[in-house]
Protein backbone atom coordinates (compact mmCIF):
# COMPACT_ATOMS: atom_id res chain seq x y z
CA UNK A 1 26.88 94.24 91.84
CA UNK A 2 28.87 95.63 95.24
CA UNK A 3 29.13 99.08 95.11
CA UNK A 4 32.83 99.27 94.33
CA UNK A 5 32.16 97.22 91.35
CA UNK A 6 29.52 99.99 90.36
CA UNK A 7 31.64 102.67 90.75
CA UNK A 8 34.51 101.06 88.06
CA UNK A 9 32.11 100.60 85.95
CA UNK A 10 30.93 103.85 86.24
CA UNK A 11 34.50 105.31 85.46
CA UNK A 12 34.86 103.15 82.52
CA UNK A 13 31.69 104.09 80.55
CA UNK A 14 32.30 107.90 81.61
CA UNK A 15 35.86 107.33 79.93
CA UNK A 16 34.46 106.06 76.97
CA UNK A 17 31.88 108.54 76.72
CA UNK A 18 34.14 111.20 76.89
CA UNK A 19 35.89 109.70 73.32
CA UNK A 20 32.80 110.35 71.54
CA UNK A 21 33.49 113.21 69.54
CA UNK A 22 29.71 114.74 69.30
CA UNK A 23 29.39 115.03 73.55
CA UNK A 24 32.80 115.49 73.93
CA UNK A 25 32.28 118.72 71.43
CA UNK A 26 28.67 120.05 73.75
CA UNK A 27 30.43 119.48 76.71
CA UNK A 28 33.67 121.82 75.83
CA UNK A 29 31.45 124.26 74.27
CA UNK A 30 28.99 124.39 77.19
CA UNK A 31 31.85 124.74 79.50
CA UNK A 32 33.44 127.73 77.41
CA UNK A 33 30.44 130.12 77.26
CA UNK A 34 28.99 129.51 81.31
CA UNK A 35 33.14 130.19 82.08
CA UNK A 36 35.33 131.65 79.22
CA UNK A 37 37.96 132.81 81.91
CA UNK A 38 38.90 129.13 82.38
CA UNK A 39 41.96 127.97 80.59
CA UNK A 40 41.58 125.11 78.02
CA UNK A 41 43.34 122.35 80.39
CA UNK A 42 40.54 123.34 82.90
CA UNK A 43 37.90 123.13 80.45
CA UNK A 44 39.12 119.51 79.38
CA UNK A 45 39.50 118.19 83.29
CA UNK A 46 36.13 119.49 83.83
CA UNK A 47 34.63 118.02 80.86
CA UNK A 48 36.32 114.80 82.04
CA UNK A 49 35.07 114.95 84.99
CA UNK A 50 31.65 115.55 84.28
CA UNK A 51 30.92 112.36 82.35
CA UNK A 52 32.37 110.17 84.77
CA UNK A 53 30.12 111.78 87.41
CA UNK A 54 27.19 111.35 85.21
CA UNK A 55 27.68 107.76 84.76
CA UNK A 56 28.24 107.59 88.39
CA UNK A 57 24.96 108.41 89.04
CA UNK A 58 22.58 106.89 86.66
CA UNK A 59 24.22 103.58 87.98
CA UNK A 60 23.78 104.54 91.21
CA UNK A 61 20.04 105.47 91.16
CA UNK A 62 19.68 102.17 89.48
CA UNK A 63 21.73 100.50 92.45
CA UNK A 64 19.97 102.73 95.36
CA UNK A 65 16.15 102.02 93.58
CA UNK A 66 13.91 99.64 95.85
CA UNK A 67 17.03 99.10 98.25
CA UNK A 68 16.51 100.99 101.62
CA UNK A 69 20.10 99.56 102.83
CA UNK A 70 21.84 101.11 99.64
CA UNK A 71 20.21 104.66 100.40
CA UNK A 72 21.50 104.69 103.24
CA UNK A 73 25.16 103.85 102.46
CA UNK A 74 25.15 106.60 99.56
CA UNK A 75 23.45 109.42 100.74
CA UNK A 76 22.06 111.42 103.70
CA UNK A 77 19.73 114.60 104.18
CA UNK A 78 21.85 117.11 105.91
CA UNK A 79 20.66 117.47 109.81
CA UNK A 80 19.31 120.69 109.57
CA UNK A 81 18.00 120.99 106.04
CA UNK A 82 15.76 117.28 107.79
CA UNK A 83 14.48 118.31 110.60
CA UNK A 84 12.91 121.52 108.41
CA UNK A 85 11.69 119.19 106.20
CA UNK A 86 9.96 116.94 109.09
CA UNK A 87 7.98 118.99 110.75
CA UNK A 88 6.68 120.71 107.44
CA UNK A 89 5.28 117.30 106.63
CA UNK A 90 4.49 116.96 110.58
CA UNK A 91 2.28 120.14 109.84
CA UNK A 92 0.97 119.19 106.41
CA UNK A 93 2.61 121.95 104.88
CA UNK A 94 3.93 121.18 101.04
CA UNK A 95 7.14 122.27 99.91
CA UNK A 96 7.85 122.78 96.22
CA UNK A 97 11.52 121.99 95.42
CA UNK A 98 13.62 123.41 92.75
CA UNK A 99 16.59 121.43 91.59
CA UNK A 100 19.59 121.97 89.13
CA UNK A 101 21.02 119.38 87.22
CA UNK A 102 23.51 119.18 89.31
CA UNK A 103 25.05 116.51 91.48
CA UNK A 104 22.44 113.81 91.70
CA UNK A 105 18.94 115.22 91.07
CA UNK A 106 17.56 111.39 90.42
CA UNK A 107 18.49 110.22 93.84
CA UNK A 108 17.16 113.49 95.83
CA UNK A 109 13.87 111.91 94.40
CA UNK A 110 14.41 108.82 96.58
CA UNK A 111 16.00 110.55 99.62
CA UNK A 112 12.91 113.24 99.80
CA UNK A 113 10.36 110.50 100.97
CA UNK A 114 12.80 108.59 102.62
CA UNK A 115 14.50 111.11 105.30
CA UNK A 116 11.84 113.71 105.51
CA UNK A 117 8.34 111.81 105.10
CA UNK A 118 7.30 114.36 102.25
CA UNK A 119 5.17 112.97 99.33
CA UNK A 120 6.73 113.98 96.62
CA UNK A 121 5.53 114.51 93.04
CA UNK A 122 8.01 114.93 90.39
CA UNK A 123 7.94 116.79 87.15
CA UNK A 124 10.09 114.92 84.57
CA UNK A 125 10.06 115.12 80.86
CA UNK A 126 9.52 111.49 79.10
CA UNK A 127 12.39 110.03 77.34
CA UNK A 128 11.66 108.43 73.56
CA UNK A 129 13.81 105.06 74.38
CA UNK A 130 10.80 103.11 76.51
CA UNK A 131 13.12 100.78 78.53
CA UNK A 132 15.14 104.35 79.52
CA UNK A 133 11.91 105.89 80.05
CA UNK A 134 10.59 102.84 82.91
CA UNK A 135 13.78 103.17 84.25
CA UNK A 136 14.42 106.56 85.10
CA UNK A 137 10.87 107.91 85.23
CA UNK A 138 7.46 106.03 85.90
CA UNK A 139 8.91 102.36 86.35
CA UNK A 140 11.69 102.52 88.46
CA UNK A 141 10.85 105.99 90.84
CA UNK A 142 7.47 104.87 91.28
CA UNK A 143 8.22 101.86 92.68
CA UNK A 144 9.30 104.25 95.85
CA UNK A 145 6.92 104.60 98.63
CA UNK A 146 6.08 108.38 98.59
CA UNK A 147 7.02 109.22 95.01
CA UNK A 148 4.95 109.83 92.14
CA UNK A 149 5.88 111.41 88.46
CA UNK A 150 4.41 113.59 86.69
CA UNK A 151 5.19 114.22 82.62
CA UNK A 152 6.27 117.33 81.66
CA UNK A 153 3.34 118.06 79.23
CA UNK A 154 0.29 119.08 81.50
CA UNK A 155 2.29 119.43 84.35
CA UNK A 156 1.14 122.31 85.50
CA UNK A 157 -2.64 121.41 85.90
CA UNK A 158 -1.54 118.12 87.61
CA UNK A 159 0.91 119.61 89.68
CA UNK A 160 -2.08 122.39 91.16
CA UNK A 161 -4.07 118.73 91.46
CA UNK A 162 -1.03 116.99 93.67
CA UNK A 163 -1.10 120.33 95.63
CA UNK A 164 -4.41 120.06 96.77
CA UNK A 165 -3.85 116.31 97.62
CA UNK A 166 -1.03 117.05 100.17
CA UNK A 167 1.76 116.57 97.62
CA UNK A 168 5.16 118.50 97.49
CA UNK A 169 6.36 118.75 94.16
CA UNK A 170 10.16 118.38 92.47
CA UNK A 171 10.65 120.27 89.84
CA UNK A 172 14.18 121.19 87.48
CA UNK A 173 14.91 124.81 87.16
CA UNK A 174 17.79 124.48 84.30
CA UNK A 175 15.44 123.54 81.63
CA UNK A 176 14.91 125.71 78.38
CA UNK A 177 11.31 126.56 78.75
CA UNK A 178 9.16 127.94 75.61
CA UNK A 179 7.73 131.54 76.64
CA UNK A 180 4.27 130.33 74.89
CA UNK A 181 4.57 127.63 77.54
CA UNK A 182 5.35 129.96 80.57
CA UNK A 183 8.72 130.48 79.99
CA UNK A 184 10.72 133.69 80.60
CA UNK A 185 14.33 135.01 79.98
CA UNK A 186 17.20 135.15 82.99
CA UNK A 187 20.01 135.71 83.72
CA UNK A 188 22.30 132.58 83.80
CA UNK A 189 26.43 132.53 83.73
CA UNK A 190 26.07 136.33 81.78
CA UNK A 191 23.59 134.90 79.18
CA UNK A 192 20.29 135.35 78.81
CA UNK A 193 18.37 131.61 79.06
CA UNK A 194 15.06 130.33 78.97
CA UNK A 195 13.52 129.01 82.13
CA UNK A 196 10.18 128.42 83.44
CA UNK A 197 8.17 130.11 86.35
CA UNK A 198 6.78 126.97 87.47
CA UNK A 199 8.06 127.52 90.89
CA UNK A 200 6.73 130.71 91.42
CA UNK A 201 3.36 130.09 89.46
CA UNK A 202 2.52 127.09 92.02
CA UNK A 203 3.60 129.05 95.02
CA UNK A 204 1.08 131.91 93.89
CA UNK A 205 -1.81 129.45 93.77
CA UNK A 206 -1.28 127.89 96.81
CA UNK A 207 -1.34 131.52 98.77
CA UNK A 208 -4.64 131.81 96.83
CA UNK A 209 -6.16 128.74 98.18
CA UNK A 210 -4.97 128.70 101.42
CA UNK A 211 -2.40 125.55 100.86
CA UNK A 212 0.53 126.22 103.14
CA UNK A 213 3.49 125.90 101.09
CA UNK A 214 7.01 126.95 100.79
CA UNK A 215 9.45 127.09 98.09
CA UNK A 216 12.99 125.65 98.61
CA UNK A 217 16.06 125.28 96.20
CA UNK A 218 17.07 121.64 96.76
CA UNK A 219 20.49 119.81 95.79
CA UNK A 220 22.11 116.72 96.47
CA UNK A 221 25.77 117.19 95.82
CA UNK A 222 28.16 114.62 96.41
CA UNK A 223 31.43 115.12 99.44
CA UNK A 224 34.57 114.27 99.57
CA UNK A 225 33.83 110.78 100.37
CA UNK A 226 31.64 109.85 97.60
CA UNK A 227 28.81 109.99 99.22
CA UNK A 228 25.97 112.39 98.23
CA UNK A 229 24.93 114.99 100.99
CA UNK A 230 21.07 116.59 100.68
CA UNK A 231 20.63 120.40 101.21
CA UNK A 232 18.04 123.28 100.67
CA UNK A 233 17.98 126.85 100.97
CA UNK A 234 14.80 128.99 101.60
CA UNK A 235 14.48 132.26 99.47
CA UNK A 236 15.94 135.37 100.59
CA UNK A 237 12.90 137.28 101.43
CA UNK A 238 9.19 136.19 102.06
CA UNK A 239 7.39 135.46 99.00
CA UNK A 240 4.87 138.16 99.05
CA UNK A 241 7.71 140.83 99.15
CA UNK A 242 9.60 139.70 95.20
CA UNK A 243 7.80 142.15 92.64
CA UNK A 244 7.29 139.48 89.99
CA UNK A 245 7.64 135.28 89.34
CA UNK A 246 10.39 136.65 87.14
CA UNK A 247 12.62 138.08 90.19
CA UNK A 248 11.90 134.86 92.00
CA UNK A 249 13.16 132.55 88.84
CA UNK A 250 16.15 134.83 88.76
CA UNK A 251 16.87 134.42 92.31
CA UNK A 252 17.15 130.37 92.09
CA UNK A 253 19.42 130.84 89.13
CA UNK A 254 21.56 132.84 90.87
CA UNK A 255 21.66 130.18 93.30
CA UNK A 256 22.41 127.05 90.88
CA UNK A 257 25.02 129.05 88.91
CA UNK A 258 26.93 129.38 92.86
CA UNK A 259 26.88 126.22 93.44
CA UNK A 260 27.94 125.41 89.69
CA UNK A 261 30.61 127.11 89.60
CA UNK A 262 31.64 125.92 93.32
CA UNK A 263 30.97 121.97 91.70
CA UNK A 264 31.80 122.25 87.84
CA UNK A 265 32.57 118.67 87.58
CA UNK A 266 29.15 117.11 89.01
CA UNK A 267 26.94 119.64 86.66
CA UNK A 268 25.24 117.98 83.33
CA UNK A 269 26.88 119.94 80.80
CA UNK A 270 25.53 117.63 77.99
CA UNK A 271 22.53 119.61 77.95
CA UNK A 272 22.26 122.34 74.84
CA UNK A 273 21.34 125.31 77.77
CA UNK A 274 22.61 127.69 75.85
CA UNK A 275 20.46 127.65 72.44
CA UNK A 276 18.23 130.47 72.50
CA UNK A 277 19.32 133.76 71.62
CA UNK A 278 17.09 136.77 72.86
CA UNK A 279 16.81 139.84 70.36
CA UNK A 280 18.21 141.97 73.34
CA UNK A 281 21.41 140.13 73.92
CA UNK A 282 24.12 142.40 73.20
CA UNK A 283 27.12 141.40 71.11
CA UNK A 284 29.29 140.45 74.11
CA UNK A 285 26.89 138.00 74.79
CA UNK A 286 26.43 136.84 70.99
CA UNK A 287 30.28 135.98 71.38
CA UNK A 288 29.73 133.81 74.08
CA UNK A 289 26.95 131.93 72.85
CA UNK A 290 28.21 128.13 71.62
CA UNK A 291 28.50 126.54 68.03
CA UNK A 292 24.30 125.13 68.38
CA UNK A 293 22.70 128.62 69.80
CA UNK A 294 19.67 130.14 67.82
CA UNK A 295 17.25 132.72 67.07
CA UNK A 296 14.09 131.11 68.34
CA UNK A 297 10.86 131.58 66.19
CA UNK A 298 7.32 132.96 66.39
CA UNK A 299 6.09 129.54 67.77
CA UNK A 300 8.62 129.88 70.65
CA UNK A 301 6.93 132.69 71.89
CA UNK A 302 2.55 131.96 70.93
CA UNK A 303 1.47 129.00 69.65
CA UNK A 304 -0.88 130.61 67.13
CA UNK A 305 -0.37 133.72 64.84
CA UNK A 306 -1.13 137.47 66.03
CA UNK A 307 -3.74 137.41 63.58
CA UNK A 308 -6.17 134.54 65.57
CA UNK A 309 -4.32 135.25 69.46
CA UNK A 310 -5.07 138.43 69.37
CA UNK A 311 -1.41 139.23 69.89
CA UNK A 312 -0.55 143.33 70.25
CA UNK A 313 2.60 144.03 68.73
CA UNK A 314 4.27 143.80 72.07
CA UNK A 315 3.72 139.98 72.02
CA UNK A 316 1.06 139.81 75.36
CA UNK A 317 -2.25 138.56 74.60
CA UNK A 318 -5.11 139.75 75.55
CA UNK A 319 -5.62 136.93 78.17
């Protein structure tokens, strides 16, 4: 369909999404505890907003998918954040992105190989609907020159592989990530959250081997004009100078929750984020916390008891 076409439909299914009662509910609630200063009216626009903007872009990836023509007319790598990105793959050197859910993270998959010549390899969790799974994940993004994905379980050993092959890797940093599965807590909108160390972890082992590599926080956010603008960020400081993978994680959350709160409306607040409680989170933050928020189990944190891991009453391992 032409794009204008698209982007009605788009609108109307984000309007209709927005009457169902369930998302409606996650969205509000999501909105409340990242930014309980906002007044209701803003919360509802917001929410509005955001499901329109979602349904904006899974047709859009659809529309942009195998087209060259249609990348072009809906999104660009920003000059300077490209010409970074060219001569790293000029000079064989692998990047490993981190992206938010925010703006469009399906199309910076397409843009990546498309502006910058990077191979990129990225991590995505499998959906249970088949025909959603082909479409967004292994079908559909595969069928771009330069792009490969990689399933969430096992990532990390197959990630370390498409290192050593010359790969970059895309990875999202807003995902609640099990400790027992390399998880830690940070700091995210005031409340402690779940997120994995993936970033750092990678960039560790490719200092070990000698694989030149650099970490970058990646977003594609879309302007004034509707179209969708590519941009990364470098960290702060070099690598070998951040005490722990922890400070690193907290650094690129510190980033998405910026540009968050500069873009509420093109975030994917139909996400539970929120739904592990830490024992340290003080009651301030326990008011904050939405309607679906937990107390997370033993099997959050090992996947076997203390008695057989070996686990100290601290909770590390002997590994």
């Amino acid at each position: 369909m032409p794009w204008l076409l698209m982007r009605t439909t788009a609108r109307i299914l984000g309007s209709l999404m927005y009457l169902l009662p369930g998302p409606r509910k996650l969205v509000r609630a999501n909105i409340r505890a990242a930014m309980p200063e906002l007044p209701p009216k803003e919360v509802d626009r917001i929410a509005g907003s955001s499901f329109d903007h979602l349904m904006w872009n899974l047709l859009e990836y659809v529309w942009c998918v195998r087209n060259e023509s249609r990348i072009r007319r809906c999104c660009y790598v920003e000059e300077s954040t490209r010409e970074i990105f060219l001569k790293a793959a000029g000079e064989k050197e692998q990047v490993i992105f981190v992206n938010p859910h925010l703006g469009s993270w399906e199309i910076s998959g397409l843009m990546t190989p498309f502006y910058t010549n990077l191979r990129l390899a990225a991590i995505a969790k499998p959906m249970k609907n088949p025909y959603l799974n082909s479409m967004l994940n292994s079908g559909n993004r595969e069928s771009t020159s330069g792009v490969k994905i990689i399933f969430s379980k096992g990532a990390m050993r197959s990630s370390l592989q498409a290192l050593r092959e010359g790969w970059s890797i895309g990875t999202l940093i807003d995902q609640n990530t099990r400790v027992r599965d390399g998880g830690v807590f940070v700091n995210f909108f005031g409340l402690p959250v779940p997120s994995s160390t993936a970033p750092a972890v990678l960039k560790s082992f490719c200092d070990q081997k000698g694989i030149p590599c650099q970490i970058y926080f990646a977003c594609t956010l879309r302007t004034g004009d509707g179209k969708l603008a590519g941009r990364a960020w470098p960290l702060k400081k070099s690598f070998d100078r951040y005490n722990s993978h922890t400070e690193v994680l907290q650094e690129l959350m510190e980033r998405s929750e910026e540009l968050i709160r500069q873009n509420p409306e093109q975030y994917l607040w139909m996400y539970r984020r929120f739904q592990y409680i830490p024992d340290e989170a003080t009651q301030e933050q326990l008011n904050r916390y939405p309607w679906y928020a937990i107390r997370p189990g033993k099997k959050f944190f090992r996947k076997t008891s203390e008695k057989k891991s070996g686990t100290g009453s601290n909770g590390e391992t002997g590994a």
